[in-house]
C-alpha atoms as a PDB file:
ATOM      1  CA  UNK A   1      -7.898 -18.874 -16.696  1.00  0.00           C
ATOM      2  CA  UNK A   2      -4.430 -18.403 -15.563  1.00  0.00           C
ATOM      3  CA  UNK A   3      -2.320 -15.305 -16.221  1.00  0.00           C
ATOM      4  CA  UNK A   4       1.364 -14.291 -14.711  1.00  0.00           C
ATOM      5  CA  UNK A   5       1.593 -10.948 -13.590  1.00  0.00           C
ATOM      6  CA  UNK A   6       4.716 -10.334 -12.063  1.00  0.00           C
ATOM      7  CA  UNK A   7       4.962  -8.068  -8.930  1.00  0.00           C
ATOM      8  CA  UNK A   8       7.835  -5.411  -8.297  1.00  0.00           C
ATOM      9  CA  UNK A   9       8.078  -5.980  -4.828  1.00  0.00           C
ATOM     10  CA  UNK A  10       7.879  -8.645  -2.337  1.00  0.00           C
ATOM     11  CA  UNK A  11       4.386  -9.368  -0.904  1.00  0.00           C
ATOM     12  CA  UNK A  12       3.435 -10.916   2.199  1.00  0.00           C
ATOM     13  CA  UNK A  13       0.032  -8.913   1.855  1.00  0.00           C
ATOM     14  CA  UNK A  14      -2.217  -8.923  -0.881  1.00  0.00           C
ATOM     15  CA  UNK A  15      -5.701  -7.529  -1.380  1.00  0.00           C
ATOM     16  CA  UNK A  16      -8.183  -6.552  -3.896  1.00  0.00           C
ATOM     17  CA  UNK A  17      -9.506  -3.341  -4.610  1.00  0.00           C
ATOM     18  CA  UNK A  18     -12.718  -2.402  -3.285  1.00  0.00           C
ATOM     19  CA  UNK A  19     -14.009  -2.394  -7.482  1.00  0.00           C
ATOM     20  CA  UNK A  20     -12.014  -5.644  -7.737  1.00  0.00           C
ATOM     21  CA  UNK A  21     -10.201  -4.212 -10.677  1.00  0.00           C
ATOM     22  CA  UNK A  22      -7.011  -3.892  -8.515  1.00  0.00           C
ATOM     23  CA  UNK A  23      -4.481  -6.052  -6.515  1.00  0.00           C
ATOM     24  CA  UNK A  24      -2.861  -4.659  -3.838  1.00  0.00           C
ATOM     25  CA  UNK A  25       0.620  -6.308  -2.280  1.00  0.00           C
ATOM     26  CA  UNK A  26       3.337  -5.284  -0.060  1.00  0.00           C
ATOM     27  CA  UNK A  27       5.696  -5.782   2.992  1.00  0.00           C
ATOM     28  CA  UNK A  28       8.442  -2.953   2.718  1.00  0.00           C
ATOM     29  CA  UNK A  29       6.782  -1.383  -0.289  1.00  0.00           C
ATOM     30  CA  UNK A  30       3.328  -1.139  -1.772  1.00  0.00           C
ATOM     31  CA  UNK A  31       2.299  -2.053  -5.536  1.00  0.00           C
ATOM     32  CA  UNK A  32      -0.768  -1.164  -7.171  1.00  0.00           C
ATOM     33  CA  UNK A  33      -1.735  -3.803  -9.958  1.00  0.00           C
ATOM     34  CA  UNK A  34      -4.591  -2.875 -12.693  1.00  0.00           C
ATOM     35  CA  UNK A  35      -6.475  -6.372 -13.335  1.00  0.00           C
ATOM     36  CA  UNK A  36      -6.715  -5.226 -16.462  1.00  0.00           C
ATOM     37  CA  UNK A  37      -3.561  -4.485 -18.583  1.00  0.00           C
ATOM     38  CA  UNK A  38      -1.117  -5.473 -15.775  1.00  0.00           C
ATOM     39  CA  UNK A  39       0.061  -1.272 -15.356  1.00  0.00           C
ATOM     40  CA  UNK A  40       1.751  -1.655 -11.268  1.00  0.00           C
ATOM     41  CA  UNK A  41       2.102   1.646  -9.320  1.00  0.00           C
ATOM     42  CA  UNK A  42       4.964   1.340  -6.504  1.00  0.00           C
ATOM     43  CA  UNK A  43       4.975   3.305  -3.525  1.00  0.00           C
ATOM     44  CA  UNK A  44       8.062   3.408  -1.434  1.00  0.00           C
ATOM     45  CA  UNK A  45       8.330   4.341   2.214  1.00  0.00           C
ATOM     46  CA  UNK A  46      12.483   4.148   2.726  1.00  0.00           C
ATOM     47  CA  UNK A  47      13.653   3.118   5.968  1.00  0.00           C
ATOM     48  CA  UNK A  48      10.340   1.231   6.701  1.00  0.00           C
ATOM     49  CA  UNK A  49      10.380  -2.044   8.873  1.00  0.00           C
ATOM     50  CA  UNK A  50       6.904  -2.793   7.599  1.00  0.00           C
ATOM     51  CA  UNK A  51       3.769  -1.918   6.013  1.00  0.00           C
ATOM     52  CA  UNK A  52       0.146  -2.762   6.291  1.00  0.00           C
ATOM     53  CA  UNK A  53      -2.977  -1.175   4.085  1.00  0.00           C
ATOM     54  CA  UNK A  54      -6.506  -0.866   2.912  1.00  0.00           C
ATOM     55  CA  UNK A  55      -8.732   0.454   0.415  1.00  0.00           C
ATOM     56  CA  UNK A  56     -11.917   2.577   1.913  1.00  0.00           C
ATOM     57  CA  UNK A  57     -15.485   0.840   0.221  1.00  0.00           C
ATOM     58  CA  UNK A  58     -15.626   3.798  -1.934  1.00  0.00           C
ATOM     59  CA  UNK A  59     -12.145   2.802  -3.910  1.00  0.00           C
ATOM     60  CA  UNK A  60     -10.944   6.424  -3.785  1.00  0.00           C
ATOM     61  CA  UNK A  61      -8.572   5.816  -0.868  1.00  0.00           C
ATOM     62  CA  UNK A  62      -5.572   3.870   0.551  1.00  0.00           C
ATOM     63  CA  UNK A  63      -4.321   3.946   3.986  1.00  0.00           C
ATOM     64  CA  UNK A  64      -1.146   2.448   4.683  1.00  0.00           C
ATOM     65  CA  UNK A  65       0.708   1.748   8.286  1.00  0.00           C
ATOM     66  CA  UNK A  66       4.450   2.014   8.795  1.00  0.00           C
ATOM     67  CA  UNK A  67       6.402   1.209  10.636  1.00  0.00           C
ATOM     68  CA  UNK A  68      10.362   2.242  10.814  1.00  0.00           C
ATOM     69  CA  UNK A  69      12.901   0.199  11.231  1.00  0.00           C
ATOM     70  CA  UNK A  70      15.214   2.599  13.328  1.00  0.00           C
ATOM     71  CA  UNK A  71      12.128   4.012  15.854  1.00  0.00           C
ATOM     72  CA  UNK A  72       9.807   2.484  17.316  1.00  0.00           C
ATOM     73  CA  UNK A  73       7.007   5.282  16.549  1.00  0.00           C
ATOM     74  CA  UNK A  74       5.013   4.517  13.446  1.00  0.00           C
ATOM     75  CA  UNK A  75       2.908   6.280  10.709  1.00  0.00           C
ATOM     76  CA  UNK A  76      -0.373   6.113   9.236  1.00  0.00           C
ATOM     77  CA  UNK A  77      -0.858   7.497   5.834  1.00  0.00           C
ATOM     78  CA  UNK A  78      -3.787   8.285   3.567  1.00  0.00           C
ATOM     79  CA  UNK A  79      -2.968   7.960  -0.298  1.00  0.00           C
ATOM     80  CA  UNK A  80      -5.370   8.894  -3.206  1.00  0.00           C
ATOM     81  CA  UNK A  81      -6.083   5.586  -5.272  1.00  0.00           C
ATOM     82  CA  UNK A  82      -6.291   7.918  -8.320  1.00  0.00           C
ATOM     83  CA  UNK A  83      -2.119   7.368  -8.388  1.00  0.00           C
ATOM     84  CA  UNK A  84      -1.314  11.003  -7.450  1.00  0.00           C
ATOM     85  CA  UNK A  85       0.900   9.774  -4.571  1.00  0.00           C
ATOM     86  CA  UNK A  86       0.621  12.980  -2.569  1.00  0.00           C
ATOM     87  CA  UNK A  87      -0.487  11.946   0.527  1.00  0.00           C
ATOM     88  CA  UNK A  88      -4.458  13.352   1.670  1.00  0.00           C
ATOM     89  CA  UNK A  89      -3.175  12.976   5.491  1.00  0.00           C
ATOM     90  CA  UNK A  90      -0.433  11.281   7.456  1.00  0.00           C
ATOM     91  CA  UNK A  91      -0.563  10.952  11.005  1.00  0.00           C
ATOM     92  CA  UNK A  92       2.544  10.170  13.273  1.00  0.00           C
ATOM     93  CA  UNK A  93       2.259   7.831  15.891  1.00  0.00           C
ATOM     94  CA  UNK A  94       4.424   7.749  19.281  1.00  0.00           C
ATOM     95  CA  UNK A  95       4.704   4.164  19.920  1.00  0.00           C
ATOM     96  CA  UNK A  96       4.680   1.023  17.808  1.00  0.00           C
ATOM     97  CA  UNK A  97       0.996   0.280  15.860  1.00  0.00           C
ATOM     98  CA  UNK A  98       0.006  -3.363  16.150  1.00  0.00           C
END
């Protein structure tokens, strides 16, 4: 079958969910699409260059990279899948992450 779900942001990453129930996609920002009903979750991270991310196995957690576009440190940040959006953790890195 064949269904259009449109996005909210522009994707040059996409992944599923570790319960394959979600779609993950980002470059600048990250959406959270439910299989299910279509629902999307956007997280923004202003003043970002780029983004990368991951699900743990266990589903209950997204980590996301940043980098900004005015610095050339970057960020890693540990959301709650759970749609919370407080971050569990965020560490900052001195230097660019590759």
């Amino acid at each position: 079958f064949s269904t259009l779900l449109p996005l909210p942001v522009p994707a040059v990453q996409v992944t599923f969910g570790a319960d394959g129930q979600r779609i993950y996609a980002g470059r600048t920002a990250l959406c959270a699409l439910r299989l299910a009903d279509g629902q999307t979750t956007t997280a923004e991270f202003h003043g970002r260059r780029w983004i990368c991310f991951a699900e743990s196995p266990d589903g209950t957690r997204l980590v996301v990279g940043v980098g900004w576009k005015l610095s050339h440190n970057s960020q890693v940040v540990c959301l709650p899948t759970g749609g919370s959006g407080e971050p569990i953790w965020t560490i900052n890195l001195c230097g660019a992450m590759h």
